[in-house]
PDB file of N, CA and C in Angstrom:
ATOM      1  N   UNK A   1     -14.646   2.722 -27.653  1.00  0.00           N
ATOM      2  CA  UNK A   1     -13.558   2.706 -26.679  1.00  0.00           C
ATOM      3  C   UNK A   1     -12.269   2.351 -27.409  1.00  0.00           C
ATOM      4  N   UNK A   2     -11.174   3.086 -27.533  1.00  0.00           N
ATOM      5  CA  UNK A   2      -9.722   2.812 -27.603  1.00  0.00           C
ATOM      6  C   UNK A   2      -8.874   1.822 -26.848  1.00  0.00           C
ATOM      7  N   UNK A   3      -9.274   0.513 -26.143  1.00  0.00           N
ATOM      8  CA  UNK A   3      -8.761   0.006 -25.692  1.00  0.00           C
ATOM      9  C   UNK A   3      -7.668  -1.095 -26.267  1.00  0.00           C
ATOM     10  N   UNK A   4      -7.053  -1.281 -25.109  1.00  0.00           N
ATOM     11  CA  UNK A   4      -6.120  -2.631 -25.714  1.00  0.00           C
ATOM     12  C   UNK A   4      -6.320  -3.816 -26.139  1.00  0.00           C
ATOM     13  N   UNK A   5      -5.967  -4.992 -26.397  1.00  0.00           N
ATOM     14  CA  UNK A   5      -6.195  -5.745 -26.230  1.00  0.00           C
ATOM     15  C   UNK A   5      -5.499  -6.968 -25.756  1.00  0.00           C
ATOM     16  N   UNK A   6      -5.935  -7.721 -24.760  1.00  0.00           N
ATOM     17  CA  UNK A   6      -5.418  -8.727 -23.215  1.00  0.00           C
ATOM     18  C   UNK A   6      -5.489 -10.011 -23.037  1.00  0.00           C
ATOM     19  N   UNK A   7      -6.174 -10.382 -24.617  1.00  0.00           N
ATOM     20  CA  UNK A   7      -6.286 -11.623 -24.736  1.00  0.00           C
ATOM     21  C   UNK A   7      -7.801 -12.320 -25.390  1.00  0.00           C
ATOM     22  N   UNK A   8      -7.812 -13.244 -25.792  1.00  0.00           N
ATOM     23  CA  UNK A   8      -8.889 -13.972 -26.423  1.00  0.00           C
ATOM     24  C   UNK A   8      -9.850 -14.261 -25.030  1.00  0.00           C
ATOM     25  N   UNK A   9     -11.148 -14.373 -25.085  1.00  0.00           N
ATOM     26  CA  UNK A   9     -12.230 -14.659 -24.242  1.00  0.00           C
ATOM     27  C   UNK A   9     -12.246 -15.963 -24.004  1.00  0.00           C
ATOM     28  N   UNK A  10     -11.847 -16.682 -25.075  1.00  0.00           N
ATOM     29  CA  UNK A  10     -11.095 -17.902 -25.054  1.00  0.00           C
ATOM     30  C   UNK A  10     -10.266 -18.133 -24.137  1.00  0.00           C
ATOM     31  N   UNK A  11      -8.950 -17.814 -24.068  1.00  0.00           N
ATOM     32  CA  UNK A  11      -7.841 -17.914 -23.497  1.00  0.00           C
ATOM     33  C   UNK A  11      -7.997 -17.696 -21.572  1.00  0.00           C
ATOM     34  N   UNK A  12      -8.933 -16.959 -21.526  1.00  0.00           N
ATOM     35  CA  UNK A  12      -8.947 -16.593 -20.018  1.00  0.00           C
ATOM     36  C   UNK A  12     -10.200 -18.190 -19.412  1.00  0.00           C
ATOM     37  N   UNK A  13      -9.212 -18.237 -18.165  1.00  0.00           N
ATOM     38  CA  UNK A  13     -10.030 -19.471 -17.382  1.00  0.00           C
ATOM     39  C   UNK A  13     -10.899 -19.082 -16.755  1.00  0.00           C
ATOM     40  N   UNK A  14     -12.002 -19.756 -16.824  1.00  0.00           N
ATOM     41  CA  UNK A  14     -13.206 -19.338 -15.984  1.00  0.00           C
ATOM     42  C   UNK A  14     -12.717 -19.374 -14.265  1.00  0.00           C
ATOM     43  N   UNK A  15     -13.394 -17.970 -13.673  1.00  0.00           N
ATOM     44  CA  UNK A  15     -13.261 -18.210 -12.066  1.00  0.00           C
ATOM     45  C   UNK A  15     -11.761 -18.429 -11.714  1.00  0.00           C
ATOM     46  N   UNK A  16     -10.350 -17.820 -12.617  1.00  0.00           N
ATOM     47  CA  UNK A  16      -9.753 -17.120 -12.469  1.00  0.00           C
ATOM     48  C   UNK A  16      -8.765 -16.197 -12.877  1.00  0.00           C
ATOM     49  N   UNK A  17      -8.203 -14.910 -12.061  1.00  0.00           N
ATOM     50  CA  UNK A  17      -7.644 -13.944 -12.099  1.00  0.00           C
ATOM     51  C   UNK A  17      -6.111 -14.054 -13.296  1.00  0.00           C
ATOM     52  N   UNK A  18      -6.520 -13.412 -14.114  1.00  0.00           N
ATOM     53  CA  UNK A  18      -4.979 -12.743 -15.062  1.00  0.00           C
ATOM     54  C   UNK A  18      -4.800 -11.808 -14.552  1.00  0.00           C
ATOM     55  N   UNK A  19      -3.145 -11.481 -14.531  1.00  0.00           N
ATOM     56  CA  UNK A  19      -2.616  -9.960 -14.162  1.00  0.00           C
ATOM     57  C   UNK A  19      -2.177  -9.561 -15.968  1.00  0.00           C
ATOM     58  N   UNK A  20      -2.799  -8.395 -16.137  1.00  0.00           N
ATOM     59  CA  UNK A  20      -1.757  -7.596 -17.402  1.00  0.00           C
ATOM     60  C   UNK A  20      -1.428  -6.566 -16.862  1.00  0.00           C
ATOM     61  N   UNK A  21      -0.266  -5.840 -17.557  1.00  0.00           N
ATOM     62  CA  UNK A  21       0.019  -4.318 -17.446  1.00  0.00           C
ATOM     63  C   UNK A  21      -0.204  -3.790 -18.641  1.00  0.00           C
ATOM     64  N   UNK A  22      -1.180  -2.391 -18.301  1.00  0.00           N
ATOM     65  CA  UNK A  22      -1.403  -1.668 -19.692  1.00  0.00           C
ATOM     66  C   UNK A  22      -0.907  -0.298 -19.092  1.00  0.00           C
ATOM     67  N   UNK A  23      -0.146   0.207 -19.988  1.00  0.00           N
ATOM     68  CA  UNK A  23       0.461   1.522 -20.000  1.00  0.00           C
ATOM     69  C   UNK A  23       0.414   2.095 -18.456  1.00  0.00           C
ATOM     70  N   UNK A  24       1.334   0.701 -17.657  1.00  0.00           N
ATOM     71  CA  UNK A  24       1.689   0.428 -16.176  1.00  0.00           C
ATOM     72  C   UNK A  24       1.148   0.325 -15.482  1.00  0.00           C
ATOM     73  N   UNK A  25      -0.463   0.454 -16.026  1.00  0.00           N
ATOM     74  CA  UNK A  25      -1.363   0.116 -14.628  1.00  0.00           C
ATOM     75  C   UNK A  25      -1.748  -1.496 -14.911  1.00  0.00           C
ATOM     76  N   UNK A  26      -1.359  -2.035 -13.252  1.00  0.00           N
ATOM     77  CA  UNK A  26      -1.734  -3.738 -13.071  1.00  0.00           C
ATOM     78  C   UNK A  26      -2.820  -4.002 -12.562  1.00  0.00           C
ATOM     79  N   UNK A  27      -3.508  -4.327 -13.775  1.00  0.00           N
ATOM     80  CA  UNK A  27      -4.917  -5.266 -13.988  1.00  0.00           C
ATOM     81  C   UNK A  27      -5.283  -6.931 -13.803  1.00  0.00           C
ATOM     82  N   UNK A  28      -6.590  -6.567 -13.041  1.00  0.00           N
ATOM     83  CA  UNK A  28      -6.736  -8.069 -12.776  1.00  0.00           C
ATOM     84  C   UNK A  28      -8.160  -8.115 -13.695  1.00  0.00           C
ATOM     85  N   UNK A  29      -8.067  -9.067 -14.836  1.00  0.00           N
ATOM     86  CA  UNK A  29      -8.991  -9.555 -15.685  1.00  0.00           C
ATOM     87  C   UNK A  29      -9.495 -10.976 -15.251  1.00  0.00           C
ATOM     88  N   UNK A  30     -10.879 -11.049 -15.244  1.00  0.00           N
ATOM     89  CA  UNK A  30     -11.848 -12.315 -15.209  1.00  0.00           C
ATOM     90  C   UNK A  30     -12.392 -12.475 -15.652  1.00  0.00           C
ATOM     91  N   UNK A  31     -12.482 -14.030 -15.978  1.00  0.00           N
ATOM     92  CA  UNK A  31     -14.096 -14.502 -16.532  1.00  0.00           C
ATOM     93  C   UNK A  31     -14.583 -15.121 -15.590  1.00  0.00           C
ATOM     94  N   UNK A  32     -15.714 -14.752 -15.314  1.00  0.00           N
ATOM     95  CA  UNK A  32     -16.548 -15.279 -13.943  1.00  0.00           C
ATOM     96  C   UNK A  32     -17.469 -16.560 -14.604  1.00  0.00           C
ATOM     97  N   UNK A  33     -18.141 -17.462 -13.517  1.00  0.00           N
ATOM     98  CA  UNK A  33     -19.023 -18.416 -13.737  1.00  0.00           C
ATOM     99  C   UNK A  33     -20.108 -18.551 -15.133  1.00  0.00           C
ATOM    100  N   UNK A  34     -20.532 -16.861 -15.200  1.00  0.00           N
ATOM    101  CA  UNK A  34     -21.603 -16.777 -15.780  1.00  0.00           C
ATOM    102  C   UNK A  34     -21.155 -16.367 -17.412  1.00  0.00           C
ATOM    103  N   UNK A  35     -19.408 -16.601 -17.560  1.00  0.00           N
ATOM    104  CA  UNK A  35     -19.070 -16.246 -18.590  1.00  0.00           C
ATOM    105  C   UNK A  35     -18.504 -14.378 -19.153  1.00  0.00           C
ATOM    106  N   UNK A  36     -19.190 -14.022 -18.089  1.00  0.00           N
ATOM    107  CA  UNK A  36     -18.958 -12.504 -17.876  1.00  0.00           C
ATOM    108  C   UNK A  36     -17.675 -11.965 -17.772  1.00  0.00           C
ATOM    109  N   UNK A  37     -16.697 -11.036 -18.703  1.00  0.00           N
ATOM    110  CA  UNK A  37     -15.413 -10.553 -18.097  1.00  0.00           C
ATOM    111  C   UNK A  37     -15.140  -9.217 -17.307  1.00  0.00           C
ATOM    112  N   UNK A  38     -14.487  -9.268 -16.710  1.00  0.00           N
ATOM    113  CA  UNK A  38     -14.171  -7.824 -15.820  1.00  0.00           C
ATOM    114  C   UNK A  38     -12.900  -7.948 -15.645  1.00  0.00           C
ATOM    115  N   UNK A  39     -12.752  -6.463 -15.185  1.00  0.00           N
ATOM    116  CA  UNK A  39     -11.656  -6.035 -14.827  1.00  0.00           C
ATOM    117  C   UNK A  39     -11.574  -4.747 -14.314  1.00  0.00           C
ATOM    118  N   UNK A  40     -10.726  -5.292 -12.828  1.00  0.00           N
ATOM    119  CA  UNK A  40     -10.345  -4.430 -11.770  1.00  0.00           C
ATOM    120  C   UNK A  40      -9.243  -4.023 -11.454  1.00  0.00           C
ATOM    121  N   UNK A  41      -8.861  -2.996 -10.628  1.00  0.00           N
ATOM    122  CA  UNK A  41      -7.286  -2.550 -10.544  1.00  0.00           C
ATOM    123  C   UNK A  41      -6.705  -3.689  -9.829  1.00  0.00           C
ATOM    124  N   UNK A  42      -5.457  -4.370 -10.006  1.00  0.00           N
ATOM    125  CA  UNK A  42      -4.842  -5.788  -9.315  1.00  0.00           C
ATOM    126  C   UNK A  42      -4.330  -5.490  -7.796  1.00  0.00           C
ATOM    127  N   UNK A  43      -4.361  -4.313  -7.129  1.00  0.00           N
ATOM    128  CA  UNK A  43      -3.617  -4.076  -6.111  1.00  0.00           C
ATOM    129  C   UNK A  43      -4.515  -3.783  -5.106  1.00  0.00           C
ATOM    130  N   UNK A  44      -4.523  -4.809  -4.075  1.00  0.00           N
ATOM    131  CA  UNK A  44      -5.438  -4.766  -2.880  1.00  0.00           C
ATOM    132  C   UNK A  44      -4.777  -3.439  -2.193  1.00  0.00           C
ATOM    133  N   UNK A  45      -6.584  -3.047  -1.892  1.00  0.00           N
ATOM    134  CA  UNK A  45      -6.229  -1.224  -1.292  1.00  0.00           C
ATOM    135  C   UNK A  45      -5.764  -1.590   0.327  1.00  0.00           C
ATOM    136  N   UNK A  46      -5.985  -2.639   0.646  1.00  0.00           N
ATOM    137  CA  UNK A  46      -5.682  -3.300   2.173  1.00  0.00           C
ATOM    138  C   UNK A  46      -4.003  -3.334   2.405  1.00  0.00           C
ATOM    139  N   UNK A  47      -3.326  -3.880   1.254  1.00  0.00           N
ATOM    140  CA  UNK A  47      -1.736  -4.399   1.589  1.00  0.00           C
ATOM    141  C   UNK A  47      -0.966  -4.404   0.439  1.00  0.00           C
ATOM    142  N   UNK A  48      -1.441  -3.834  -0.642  1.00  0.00           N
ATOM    143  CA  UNK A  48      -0.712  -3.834  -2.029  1.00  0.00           C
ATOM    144  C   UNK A  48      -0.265  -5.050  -2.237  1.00  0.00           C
ATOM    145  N   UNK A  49      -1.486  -6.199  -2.432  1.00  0.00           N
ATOM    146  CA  UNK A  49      -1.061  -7.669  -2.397  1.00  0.00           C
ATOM    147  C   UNK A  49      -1.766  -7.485  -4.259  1.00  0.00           C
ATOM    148  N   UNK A  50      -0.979  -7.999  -4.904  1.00  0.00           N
ATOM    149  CA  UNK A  50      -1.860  -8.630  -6.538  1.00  0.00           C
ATOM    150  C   UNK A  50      -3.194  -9.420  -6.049  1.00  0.00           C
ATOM    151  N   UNK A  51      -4.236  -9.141  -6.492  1.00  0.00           N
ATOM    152  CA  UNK A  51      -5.639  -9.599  -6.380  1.00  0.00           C
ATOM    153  C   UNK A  51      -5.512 -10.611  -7.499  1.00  0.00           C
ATOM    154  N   UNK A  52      -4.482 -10.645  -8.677  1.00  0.00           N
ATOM    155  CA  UNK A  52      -4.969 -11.617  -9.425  1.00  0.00           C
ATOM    156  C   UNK A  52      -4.054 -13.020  -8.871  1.00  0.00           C
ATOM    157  N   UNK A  53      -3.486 -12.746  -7.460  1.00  0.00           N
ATOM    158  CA  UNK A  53      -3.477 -14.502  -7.212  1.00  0.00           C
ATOM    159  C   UNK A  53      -4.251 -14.602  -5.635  1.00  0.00           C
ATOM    160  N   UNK A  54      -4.969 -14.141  -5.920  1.00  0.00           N
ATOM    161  CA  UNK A  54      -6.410 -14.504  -5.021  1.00  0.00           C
ATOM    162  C   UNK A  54      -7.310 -15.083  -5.526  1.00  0.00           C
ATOM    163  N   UNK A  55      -8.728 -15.349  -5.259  1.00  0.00           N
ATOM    164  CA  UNK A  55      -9.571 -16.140  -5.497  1.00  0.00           C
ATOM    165  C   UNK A  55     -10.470 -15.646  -5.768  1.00  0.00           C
ATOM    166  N   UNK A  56     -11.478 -16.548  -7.102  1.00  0.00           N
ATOM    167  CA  UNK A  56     -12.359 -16.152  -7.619  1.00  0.00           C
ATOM    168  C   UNK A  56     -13.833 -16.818  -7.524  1.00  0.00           C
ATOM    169  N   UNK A  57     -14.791 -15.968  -6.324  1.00  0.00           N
ATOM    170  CA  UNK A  57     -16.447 -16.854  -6.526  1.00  0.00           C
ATOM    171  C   UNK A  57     -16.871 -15.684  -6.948  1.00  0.00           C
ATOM    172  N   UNK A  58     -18.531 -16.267  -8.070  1.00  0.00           N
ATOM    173  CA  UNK A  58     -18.961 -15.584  -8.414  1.00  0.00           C
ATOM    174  C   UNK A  58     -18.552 -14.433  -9.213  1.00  0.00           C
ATOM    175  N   UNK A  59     -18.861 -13.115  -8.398  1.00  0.00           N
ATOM    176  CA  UNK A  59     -18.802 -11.995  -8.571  1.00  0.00           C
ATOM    177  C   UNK A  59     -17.482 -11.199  -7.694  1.00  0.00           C
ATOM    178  N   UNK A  60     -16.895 -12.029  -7.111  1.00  0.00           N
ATOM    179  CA  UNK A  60     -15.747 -11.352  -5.910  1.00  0.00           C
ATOM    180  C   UNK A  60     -14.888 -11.977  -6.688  1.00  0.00           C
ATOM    181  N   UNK A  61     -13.404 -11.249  -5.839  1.00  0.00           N
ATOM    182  CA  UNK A  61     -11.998 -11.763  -6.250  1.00  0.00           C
ATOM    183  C   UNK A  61     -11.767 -11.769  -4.846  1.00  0.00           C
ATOM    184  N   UNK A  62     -11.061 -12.594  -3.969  1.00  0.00           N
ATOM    185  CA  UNK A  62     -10.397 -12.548  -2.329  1.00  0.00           C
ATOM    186  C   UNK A  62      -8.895 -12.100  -2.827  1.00  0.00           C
ATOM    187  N   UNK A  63      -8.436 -11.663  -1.659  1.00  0.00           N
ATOM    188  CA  UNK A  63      -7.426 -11.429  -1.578  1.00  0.00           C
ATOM    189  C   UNK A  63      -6.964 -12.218  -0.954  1.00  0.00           C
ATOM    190  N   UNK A  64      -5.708 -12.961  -1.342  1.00  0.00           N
ATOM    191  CA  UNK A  64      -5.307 -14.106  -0.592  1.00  0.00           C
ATOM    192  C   UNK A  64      -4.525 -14.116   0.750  1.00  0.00           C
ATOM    193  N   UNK A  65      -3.727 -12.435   0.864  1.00  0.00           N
ATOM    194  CA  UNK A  65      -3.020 -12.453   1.888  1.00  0.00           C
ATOM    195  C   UNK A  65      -4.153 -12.041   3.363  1.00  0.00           C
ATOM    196  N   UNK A  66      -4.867 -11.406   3.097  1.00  0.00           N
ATOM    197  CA  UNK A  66      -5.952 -11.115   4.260  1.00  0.00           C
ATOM    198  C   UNK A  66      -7.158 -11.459   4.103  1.00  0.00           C
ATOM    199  N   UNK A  67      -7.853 -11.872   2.945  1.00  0.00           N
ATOM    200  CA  UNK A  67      -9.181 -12.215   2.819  1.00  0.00           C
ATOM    201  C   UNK A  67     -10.187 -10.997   2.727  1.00  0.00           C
ATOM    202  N   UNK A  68      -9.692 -10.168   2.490  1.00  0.00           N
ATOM    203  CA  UNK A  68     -10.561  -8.915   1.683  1.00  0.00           C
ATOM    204  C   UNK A  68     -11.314  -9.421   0.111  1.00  0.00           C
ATOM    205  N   UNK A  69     -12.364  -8.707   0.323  1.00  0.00           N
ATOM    206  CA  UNK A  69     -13.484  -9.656  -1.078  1.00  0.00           C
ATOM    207  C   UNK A  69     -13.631  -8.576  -1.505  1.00  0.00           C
ATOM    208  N   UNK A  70     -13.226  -8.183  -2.872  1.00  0.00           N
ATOM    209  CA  UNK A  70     -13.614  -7.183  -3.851  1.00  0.00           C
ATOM    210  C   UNK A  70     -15.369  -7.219  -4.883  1.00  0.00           C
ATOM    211  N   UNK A  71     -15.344  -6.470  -4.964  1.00  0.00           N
ATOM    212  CA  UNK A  71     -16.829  -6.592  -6.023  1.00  0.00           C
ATOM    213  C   UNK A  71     -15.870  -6.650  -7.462  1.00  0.00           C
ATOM    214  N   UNK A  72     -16.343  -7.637  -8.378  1.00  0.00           N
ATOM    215  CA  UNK A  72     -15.824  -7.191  -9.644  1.00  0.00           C
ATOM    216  C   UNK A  72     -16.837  -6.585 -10.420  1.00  0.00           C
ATOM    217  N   UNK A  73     -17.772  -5.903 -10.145  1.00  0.00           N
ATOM    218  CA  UNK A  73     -18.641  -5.238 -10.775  1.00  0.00           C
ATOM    219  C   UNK A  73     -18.647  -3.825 -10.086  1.00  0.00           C
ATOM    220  N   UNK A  74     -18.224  -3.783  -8.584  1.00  0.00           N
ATOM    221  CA  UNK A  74     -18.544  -2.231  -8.260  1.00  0.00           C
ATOM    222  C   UNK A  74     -16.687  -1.435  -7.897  1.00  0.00           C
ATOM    223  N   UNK A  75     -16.082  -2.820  -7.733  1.00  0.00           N
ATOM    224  CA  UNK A  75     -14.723  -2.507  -6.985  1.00  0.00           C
ATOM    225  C   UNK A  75     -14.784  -2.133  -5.559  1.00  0.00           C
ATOM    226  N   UNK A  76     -16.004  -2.393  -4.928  1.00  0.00           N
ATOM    227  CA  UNK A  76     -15.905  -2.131  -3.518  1.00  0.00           C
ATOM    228  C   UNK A  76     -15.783  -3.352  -2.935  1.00  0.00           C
ATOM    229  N   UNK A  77     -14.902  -3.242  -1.456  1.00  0.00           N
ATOM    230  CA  UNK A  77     -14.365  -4.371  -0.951  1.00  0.00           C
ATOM    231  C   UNK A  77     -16.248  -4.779  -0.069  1.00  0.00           C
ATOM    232  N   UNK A  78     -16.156  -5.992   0.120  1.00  0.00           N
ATOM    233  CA  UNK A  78     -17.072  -6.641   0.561  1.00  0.00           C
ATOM    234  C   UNK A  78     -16.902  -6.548   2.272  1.00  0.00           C
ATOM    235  N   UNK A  79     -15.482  -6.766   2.763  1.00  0.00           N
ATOM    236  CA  UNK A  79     -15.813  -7.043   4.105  1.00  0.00           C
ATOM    237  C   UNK A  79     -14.418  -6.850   4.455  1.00  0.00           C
ATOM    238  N   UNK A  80     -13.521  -7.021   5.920  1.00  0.00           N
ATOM    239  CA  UNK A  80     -12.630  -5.501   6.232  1.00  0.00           C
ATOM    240  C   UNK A  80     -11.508  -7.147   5.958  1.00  0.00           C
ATOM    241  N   UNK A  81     -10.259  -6.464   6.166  1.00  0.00           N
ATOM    242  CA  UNK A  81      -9.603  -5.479   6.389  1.00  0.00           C
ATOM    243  C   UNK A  81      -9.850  -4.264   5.044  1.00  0.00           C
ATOM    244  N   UNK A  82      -9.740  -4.383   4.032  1.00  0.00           N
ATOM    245  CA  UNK A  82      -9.851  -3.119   3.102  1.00  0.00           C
ATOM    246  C   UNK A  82     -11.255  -2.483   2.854  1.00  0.00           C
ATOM    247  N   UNK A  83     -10.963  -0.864   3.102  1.00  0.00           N
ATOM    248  CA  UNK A  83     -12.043  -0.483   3.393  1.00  0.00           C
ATOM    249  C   UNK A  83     -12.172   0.915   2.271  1.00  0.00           C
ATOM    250  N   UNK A  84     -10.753   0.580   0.979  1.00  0.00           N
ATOM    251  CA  UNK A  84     -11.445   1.471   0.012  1.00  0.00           C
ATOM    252  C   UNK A  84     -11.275   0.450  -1.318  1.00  0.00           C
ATOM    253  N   UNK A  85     -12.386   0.789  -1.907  1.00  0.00           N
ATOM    254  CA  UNK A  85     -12.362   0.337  -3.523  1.00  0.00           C
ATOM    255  C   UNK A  85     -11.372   0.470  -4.413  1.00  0.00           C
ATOM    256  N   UNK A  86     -11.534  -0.806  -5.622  1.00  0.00           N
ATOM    257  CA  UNK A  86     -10.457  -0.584  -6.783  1.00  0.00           C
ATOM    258  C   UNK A  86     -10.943   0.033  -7.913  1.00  0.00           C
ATOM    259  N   UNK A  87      -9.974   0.436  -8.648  1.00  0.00           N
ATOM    260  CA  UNK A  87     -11.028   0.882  -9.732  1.00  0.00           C
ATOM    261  C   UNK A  87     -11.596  -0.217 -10.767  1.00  0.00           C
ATOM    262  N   UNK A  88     -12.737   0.029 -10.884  1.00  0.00           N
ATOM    263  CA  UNK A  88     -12.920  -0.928 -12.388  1.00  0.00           C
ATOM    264  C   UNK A  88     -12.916  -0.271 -13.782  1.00  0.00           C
ATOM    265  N   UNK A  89     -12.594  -1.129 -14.471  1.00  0.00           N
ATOM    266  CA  UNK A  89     -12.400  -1.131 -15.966  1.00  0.00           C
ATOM    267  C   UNK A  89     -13.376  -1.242 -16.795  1.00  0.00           C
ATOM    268  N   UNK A  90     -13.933  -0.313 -17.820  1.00  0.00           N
ATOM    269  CA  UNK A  90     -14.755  -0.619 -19.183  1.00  0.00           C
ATOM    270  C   UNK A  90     -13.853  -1.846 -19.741  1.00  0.00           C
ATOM    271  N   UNK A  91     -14.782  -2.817 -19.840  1.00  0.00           N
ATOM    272  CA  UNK A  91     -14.303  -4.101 -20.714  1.00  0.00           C
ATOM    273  C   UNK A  91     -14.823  -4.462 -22.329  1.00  0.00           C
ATOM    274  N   UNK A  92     -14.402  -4.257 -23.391  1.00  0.00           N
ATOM    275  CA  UNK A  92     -15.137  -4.348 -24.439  1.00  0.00           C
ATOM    276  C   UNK A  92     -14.534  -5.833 -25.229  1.00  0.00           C
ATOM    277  N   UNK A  93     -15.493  -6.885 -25.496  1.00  0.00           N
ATOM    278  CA  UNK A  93     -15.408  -7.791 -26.316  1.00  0.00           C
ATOM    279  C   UNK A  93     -15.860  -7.541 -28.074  1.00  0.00           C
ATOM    280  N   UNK A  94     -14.418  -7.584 -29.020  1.00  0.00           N
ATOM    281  CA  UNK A  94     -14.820  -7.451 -30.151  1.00  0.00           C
ATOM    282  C   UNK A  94     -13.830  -8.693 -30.930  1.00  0.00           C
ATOM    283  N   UNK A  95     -15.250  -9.424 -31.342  1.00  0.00           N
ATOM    284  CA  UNK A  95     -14.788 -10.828 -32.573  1.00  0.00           C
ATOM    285  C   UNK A  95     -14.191 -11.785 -31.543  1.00  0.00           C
ATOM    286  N   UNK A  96     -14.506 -11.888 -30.073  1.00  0.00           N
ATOM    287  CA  UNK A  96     -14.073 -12.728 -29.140  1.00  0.00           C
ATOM    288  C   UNK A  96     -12.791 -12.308 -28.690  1.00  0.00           C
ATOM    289  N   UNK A  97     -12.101 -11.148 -28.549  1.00  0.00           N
ATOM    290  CA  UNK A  97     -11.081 -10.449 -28.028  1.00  0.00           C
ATOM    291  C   UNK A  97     -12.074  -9.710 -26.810  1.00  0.00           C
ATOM    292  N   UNK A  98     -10.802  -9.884 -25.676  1.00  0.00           N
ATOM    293  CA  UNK A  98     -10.747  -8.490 -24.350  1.00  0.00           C
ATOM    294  C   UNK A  98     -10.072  -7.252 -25.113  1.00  0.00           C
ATOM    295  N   UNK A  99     -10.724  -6.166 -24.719  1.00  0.00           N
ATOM    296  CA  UNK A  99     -10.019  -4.811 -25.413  1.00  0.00           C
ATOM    297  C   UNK A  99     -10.091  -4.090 -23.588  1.00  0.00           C
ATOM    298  N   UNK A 100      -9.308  -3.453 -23.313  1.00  0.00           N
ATOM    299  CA  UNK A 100      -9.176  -2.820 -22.261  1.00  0.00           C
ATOM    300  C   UNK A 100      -8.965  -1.106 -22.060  1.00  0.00           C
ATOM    301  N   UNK A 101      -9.239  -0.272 -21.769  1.00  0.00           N
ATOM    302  CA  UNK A 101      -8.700   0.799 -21.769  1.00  0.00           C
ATOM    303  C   UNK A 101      -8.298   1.430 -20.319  1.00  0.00           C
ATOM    304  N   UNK A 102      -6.928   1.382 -20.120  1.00  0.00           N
ATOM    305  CA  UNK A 102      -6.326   1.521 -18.275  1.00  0.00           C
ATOM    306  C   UNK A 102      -6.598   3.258 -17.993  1.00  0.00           C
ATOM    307  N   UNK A 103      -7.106   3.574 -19.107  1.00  0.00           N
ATOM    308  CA  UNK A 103      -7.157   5.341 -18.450  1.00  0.00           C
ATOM    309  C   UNK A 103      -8.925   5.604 -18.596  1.00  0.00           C
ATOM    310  N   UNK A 104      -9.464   4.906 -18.894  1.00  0.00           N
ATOM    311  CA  UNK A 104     -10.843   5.164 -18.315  1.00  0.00           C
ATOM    312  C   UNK A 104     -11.537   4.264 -17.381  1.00  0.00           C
ATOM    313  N   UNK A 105     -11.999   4.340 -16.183  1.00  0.00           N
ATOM    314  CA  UNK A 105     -12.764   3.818 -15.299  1.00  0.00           C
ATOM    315  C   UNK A 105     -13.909   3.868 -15.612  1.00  0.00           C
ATOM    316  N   UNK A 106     -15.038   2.649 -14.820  1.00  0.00           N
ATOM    317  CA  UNK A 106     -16.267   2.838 -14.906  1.00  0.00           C
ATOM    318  C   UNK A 106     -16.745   3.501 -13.812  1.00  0.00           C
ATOM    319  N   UNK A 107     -18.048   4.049 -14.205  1.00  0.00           N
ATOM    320  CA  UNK A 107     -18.709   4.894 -13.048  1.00  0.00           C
ATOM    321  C   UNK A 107     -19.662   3.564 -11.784  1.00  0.00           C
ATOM    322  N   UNK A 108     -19.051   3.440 -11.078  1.00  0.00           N
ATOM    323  CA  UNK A 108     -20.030   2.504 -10.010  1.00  0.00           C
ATOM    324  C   UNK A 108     -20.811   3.031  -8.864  1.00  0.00           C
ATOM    325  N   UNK A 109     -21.912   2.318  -8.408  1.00  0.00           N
ATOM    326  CA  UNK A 109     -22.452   3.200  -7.636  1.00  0.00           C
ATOM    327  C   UNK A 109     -22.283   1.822  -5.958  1.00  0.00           C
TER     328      UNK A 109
END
């Protein structure tokens, strides 16, 4: 993968949301509980609110202005108001770096 890179694995706080911009698309990067990073598109499909100053359990990100729960593994919202998915991101860790690439999505089911 050709991706960027968004920061040390280090540097990101567990359980919550960074915003970056890569070649203008705004990303919300996590490290979840289990140490795991992801990354999803930052813009709730509900209200074009930044997801990365919402909240982080588990495997979800909330959206803080309505309480829409994203999957950070599938990008599908959990429960309404938003009722379409974000995209997610191939995340590659190399030598303890995030590498990102904003023009390829993962395939989720």
């Amino acid at each position: 993968m050709a991706g960027q890179r968004v920061a040390s694995v280090a540097e990101l706080v567990e359980n919550q949301a960074t915003r970056v911009v890569l070649d203008g698309v705004p990303i919300a990067v996590v490290k979840d509980s289990a140490g795991d990073v992801h990354a999803i598109g930052d813009t709730c499909t509900h209200g074009e609110i930044s997801l990365s100053e919402g909240f982080v359990e588990d495997e979800t990100l909330e959206c803080w202005a309505h309480g829409s729960q994203f999957s950070l593994v599938t990008g599908k919202p959990l429960n309404l108001p938003a009722y379409e998915p974000v995209p997610v991101f191939a995340v590659e860790i190399i030598d303890g770096d995030v590498f990102i690439d904003p023009s390829v999505t993962k395939e989720t089911n």
